[in-house]
PDB file of N, CA and C in Angstrom:
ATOM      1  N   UNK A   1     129.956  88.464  34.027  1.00  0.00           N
ATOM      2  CA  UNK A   1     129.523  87.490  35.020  1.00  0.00           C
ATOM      3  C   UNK A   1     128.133  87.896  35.509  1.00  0.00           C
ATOM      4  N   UNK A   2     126.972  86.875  35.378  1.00  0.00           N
ATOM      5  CA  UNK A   2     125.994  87.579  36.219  1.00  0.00           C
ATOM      6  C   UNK A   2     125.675  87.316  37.561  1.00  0.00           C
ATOM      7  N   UNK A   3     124.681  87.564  37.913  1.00  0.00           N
ATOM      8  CA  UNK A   3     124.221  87.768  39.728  1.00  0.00           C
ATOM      9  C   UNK A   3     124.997  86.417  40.131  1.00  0.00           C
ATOM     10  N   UNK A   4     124.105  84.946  39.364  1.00  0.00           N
ATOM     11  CA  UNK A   4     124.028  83.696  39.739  1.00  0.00           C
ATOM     12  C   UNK A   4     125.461  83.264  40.052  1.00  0.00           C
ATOM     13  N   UNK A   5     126.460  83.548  39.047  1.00  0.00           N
ATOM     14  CA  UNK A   5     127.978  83.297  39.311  1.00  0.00           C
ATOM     15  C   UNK A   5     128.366  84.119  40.291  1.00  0.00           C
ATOM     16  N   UNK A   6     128.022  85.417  40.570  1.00  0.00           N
ATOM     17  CA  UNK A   6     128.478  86.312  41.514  1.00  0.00           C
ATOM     18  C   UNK A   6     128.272  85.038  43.005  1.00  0.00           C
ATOM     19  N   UNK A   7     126.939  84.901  42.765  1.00  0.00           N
ATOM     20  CA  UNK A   7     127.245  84.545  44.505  1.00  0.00           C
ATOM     21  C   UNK A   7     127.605  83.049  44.686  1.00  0.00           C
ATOM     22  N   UNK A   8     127.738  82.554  43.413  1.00  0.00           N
ATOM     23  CA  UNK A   8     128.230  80.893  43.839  1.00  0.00           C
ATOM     24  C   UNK A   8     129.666  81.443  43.748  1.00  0.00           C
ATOM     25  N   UNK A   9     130.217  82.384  43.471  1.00  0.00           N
ATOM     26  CA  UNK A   9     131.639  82.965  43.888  1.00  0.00           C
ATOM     27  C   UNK A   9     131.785  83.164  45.233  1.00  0.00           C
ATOM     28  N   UNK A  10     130.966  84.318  45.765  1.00  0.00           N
ATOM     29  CA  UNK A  10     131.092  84.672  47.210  1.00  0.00           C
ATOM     30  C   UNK A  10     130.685  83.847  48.174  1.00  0.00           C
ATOM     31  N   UNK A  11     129.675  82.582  47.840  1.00  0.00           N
ATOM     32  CA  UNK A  11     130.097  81.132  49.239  1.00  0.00           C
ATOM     33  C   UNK A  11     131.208  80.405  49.000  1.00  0.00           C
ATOM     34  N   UNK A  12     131.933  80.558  47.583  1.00  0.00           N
ATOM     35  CA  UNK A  12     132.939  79.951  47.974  1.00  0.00           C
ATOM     36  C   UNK A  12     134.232  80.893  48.418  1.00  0.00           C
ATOM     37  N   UNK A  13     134.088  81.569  48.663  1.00  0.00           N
ATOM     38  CA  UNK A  13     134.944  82.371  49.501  1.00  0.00           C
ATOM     39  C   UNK A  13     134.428  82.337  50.852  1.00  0.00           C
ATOM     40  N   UNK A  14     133.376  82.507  51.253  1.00  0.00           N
ATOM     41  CA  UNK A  14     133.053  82.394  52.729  1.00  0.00           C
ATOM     42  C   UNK A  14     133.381  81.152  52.814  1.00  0.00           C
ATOM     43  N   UNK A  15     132.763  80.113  52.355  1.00  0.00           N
ATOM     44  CA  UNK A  15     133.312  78.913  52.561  1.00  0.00           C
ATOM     45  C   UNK A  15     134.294  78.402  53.108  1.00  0.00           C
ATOM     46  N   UNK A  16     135.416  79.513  52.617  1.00  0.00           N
ATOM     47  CA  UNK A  16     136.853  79.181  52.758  1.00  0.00           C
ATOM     48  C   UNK A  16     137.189  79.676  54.456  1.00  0.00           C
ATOM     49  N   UNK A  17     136.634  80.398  55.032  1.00  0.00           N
ATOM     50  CA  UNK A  17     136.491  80.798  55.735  1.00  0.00           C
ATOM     51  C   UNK A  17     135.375  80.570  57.624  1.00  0.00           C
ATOM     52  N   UNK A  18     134.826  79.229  56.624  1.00  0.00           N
ATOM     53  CA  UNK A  18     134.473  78.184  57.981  1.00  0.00           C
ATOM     54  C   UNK A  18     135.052  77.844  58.745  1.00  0.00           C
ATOM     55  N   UNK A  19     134.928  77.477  60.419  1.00  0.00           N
ATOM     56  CA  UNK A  19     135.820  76.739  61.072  1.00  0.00           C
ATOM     57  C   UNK A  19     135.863  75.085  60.902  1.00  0.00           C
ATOM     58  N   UNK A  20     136.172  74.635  61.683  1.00  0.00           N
ATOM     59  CA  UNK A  20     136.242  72.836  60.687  1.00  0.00           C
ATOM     60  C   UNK A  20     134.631  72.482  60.998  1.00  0.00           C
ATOM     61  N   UNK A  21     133.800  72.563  62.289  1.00  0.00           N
ATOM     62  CA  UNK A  21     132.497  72.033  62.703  1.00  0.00           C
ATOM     63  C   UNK A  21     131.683  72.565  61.401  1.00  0.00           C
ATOM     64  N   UNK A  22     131.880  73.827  61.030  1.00  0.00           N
ATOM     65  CA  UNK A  22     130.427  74.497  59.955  1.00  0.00           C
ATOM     66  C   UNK A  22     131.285  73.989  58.150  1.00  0.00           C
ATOM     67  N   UNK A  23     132.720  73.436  58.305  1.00  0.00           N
ATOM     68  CA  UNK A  23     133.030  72.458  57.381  1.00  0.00           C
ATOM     69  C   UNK A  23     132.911  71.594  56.696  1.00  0.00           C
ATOM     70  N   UNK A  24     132.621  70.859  57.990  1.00  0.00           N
ATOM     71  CA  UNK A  24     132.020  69.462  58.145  1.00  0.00           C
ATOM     72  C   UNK A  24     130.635  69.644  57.958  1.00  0.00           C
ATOM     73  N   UNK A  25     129.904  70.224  58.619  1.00  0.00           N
ATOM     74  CA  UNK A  25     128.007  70.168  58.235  1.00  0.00           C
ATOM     75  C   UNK A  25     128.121  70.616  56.671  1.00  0.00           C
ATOM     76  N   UNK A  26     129.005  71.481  55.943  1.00  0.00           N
ATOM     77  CA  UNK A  26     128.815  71.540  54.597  1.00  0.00           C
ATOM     78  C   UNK A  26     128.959  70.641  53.845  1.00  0.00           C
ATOM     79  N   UNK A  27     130.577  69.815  54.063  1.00  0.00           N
ATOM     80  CA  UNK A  27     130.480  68.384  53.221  1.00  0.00           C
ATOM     81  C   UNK A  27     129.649  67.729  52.950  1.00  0.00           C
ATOM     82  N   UNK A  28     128.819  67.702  54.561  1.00  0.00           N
ATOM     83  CA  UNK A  28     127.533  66.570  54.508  1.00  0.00           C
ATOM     84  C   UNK A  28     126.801  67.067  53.712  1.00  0.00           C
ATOM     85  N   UNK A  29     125.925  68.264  53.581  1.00  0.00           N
ATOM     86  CA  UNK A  29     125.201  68.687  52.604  1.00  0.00           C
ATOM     87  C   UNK A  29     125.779  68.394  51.527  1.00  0.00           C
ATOM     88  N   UNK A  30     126.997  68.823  50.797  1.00  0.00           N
ATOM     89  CA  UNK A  30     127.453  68.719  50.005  1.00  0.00           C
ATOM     90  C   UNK A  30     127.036  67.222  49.093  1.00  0.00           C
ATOM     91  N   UNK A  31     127.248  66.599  50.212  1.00  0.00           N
ATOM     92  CA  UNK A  31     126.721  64.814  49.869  1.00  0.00           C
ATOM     93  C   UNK A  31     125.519  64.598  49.736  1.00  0.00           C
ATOM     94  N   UNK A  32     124.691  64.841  50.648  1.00  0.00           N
ATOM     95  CA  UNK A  32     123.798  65.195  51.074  1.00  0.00           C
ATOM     96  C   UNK A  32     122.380  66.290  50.745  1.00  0.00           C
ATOM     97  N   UNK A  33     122.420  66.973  49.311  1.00  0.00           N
ATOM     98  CA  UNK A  33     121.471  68.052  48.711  1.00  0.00           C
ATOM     99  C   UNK A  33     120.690  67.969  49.856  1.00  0.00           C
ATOM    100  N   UNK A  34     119.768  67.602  50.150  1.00  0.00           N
ATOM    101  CA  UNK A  34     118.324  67.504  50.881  1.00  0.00           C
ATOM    102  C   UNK A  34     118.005  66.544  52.229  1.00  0.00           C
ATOM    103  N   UNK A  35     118.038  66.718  53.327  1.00  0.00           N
ATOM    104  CA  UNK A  35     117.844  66.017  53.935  1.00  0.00           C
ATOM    105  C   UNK A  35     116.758  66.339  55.124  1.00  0.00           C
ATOM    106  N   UNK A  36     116.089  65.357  55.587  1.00  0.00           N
ATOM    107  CA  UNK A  36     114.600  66.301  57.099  1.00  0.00           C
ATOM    108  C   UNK A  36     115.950  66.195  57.983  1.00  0.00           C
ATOM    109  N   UNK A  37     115.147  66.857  58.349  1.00  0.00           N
ATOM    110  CA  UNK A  37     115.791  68.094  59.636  1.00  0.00           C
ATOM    111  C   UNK A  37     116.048  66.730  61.079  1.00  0.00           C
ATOM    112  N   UNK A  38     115.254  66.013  61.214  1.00  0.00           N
ATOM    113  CA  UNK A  38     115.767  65.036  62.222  1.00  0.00           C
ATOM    114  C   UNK A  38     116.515  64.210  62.366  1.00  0.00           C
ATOM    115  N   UNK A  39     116.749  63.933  60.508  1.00  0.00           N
ATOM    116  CA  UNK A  39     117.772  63.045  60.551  1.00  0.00           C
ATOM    117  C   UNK A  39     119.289  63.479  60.219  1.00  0.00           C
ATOM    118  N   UNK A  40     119.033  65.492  59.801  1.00  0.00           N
ATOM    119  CA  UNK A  40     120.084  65.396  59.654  1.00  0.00           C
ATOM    120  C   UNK A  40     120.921  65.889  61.009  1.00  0.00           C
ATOM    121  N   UNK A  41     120.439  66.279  62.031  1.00  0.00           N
ATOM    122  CA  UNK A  41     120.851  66.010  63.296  1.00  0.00           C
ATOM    123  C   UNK A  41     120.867  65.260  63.792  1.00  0.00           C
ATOM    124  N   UNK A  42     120.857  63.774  63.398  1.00  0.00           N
ATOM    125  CA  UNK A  42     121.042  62.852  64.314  1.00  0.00           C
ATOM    126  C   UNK A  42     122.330  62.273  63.484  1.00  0.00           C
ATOM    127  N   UNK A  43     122.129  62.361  62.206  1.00  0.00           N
ATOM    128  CA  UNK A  43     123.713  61.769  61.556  1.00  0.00           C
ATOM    129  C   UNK A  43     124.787  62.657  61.929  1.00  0.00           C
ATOM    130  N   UNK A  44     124.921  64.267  61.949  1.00  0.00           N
ATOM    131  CA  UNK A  44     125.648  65.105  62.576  1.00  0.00           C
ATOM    132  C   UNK A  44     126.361  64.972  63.577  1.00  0.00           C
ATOM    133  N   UNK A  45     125.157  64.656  65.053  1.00  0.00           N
ATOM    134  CA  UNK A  45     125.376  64.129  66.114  1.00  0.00           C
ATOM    135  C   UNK A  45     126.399  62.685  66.162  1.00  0.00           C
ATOM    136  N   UNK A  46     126.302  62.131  65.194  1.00  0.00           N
ATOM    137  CA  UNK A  46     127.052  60.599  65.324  1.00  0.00           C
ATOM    138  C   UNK A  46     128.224  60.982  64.556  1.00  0.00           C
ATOM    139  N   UNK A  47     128.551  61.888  64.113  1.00  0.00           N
ATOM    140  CA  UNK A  47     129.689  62.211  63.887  1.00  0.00           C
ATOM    141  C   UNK A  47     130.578  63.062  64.372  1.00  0.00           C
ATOM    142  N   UNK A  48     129.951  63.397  65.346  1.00  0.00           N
ATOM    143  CA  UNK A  48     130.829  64.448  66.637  1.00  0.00           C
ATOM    144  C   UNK A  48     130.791  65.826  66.826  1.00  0.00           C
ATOM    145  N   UNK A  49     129.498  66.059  65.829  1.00  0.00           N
ATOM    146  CA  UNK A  49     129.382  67.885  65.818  1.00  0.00           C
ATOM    147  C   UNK A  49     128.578  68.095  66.667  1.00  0.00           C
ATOM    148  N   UNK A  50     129.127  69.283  67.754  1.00  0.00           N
ATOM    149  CA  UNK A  50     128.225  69.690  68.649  1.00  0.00           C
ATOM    150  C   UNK A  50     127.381  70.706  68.012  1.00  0.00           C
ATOM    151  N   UNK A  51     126.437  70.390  68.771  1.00  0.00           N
ATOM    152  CA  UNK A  51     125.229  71.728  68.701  1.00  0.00           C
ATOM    153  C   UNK A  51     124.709  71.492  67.103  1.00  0.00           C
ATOM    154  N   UNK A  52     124.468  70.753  66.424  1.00  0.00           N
ATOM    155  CA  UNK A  52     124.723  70.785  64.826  1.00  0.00           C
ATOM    156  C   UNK A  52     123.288  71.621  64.313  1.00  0.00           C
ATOM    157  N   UNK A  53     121.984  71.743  65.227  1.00  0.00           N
ATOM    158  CA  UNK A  53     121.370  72.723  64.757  1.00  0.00           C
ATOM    159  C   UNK A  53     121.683  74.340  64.699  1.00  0.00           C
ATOM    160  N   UNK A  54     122.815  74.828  66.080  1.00  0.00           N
ATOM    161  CA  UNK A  54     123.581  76.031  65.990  1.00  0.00           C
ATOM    162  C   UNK A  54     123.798  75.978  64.588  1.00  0.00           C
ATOM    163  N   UNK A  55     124.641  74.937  64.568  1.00  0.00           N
ATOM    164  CA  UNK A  55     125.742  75.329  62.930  1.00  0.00           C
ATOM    165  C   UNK A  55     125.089  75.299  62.200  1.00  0.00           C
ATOM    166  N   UNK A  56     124.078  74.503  61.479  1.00  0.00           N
ATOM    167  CA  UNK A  56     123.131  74.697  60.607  1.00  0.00           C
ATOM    168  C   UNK A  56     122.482  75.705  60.351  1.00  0.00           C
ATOM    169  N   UNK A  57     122.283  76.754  61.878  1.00  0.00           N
ATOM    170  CA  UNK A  57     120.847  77.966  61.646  1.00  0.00           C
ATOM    171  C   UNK A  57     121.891  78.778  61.019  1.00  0.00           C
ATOM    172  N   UNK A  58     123.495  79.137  61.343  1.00  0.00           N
ATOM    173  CA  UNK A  58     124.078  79.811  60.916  1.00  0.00           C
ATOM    174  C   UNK A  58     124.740  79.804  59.645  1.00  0.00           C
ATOM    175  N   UNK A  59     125.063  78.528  58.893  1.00  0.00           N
ATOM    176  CA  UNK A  59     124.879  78.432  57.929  1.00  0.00           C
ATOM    177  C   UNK A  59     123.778  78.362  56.789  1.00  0.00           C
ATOM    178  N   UNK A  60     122.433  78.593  57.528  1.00  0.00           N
ATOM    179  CA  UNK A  60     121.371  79.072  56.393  1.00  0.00           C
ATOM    180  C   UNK A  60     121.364  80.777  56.509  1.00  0.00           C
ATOM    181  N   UNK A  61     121.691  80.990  57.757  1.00  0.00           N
ATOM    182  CA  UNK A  61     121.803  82.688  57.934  1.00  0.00           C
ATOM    183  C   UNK A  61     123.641  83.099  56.796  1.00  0.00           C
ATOM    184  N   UNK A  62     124.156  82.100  56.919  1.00  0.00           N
ATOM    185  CA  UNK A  62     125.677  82.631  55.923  1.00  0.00           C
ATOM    186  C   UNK A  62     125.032  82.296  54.330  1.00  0.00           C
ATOM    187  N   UNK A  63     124.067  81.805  54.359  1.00  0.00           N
ATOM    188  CA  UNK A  63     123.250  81.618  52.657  1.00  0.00           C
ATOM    189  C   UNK A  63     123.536  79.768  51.870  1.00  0.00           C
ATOM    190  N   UNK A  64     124.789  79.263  52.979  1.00  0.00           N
ATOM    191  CA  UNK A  64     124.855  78.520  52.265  1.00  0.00           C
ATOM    192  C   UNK A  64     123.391  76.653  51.737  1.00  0.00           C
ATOM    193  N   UNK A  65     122.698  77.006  53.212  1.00  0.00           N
ATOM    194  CA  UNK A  65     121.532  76.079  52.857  1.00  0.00           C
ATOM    195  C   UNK A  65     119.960  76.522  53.500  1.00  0.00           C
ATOM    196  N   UNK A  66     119.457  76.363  53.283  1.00  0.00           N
ATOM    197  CA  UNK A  66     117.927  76.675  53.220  1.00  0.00           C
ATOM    198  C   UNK A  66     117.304  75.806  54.022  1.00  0.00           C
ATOM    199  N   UNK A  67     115.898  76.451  55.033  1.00  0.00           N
ATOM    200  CA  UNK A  67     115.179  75.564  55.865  1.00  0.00           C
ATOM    201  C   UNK A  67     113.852  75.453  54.738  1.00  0.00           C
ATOM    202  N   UNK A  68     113.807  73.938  54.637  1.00  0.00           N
ATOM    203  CA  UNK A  68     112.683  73.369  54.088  1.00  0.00           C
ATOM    204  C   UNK A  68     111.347  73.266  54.858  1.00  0.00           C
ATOM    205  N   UNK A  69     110.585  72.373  54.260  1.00  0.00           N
ATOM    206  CA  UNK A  69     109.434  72.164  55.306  1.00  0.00           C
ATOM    207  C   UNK A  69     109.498  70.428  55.731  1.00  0.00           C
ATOM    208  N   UNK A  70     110.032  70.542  56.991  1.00  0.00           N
ATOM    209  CA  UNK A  70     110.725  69.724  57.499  1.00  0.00           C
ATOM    210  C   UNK A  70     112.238  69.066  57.247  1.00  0.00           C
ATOM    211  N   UNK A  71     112.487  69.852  56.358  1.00  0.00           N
ATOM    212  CA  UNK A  71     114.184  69.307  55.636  1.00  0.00           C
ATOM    213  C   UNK A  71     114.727  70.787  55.438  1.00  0.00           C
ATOM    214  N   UNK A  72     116.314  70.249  55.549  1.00  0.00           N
ATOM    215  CA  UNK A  72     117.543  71.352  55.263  1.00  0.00           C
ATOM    216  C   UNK A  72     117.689  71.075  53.968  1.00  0.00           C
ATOM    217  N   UNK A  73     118.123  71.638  52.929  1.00  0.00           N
ATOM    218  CA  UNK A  73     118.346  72.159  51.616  1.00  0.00           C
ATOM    219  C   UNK A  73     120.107  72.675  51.146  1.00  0.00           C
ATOM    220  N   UNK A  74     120.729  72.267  50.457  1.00  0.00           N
ATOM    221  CA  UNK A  74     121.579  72.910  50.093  1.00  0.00           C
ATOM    222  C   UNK A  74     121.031  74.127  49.171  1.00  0.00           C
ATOM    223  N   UNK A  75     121.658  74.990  49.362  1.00  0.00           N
ATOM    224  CA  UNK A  75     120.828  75.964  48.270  1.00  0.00           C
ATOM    225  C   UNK A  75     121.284  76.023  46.713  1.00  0.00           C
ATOM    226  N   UNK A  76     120.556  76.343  45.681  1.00  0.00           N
ATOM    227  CA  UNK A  76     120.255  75.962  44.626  1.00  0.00           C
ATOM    228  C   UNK A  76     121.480  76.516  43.927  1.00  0.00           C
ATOM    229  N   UNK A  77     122.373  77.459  44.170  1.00  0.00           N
ATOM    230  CA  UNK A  77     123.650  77.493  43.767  1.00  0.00           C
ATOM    231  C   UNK A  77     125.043  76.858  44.016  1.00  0.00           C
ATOM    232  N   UNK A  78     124.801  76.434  44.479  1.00  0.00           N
ATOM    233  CA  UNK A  78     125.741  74.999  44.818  1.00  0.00           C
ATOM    234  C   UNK A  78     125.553  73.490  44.933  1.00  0.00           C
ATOM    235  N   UNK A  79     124.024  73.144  44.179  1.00  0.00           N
ATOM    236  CA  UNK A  79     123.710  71.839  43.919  1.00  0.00           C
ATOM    237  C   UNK A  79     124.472  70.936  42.694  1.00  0.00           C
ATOM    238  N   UNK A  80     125.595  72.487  42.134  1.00  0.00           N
ATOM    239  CA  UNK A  80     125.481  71.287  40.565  1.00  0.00           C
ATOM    240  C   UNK A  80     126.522  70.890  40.943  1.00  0.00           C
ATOM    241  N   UNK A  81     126.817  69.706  40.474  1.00  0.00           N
ATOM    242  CA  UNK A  81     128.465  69.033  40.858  1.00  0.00           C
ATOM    243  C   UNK A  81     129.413  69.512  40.723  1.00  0.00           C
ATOM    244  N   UNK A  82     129.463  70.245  39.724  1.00  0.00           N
ATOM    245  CA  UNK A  82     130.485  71.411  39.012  1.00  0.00           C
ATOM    246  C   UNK A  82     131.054  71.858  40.091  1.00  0.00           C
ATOM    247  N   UNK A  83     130.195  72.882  40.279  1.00  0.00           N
ATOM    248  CA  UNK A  83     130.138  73.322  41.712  1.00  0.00           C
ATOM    249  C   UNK A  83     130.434  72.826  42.956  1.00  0.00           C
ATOM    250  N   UNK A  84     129.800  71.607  43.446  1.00  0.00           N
ATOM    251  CA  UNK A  84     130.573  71.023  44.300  1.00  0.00           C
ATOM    252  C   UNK A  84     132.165  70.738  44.419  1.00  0.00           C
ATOM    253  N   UNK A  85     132.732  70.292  43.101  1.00  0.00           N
ATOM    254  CA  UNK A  85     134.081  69.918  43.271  1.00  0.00           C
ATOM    255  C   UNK A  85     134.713  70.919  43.103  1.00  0.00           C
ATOM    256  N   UNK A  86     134.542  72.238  42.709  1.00  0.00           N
ATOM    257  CA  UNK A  86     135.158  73.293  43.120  1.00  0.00           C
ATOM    258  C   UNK A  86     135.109  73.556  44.317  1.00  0.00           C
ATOM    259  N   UNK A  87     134.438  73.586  45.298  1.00  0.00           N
ATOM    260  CA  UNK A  87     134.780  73.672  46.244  1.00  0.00           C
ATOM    261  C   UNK A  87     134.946  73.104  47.330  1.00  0.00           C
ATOM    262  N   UNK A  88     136.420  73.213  47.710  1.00  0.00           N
ATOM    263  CA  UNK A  88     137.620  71.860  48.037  1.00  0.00           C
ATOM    264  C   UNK A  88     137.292  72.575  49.576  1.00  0.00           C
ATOM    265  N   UNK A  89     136.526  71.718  50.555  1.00  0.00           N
ATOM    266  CA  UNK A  89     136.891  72.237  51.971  1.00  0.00           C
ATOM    267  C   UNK A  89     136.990  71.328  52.994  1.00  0.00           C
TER     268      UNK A  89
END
């Protein structure tokens, strides 16, 4: 196995290990690859997540998405679909 599988292994184990709010901001990415940063707190917000930039800074600090320049990012090991539907959260 190399590095690249290593760690699209180990977010999906952290993954598993979200509470439902940093769940939910993943799905959306999940749907979502790329989105600016204003809108993706305002769709967040209309869906009932508090604080959704908290959850976001901490999920780019847990590895799972990346701050762009002006946009959030899913990060590049979990963009392929493959990938996505493996991981069921």
């Amino acid at each position: 196995m190399d590095n690249f599988e290593e760690r699209i292994l180990n977010l999906i184990q952290k993954a598993e290990k979200l509470n439902e709010q940093e769940k939910a901001i993943l799905r959306y990415f999940l749907s979502n690859v790329s989105v600016g940063d204003i809108r993706a707190v305002l769709d967040l917000k209309t869906k009932g997540i508090d604080e959704p930039e908290r959850v976001i800074t901490k999920l780019i600090d847990e590895g799972f998405l990346e701050k762009g320049e002006g946009c959030y990012n899913l990060v590049k090991e979990l963009r392929s679909i493959s990938i996505r539907k493996k991981l069921q959260i």
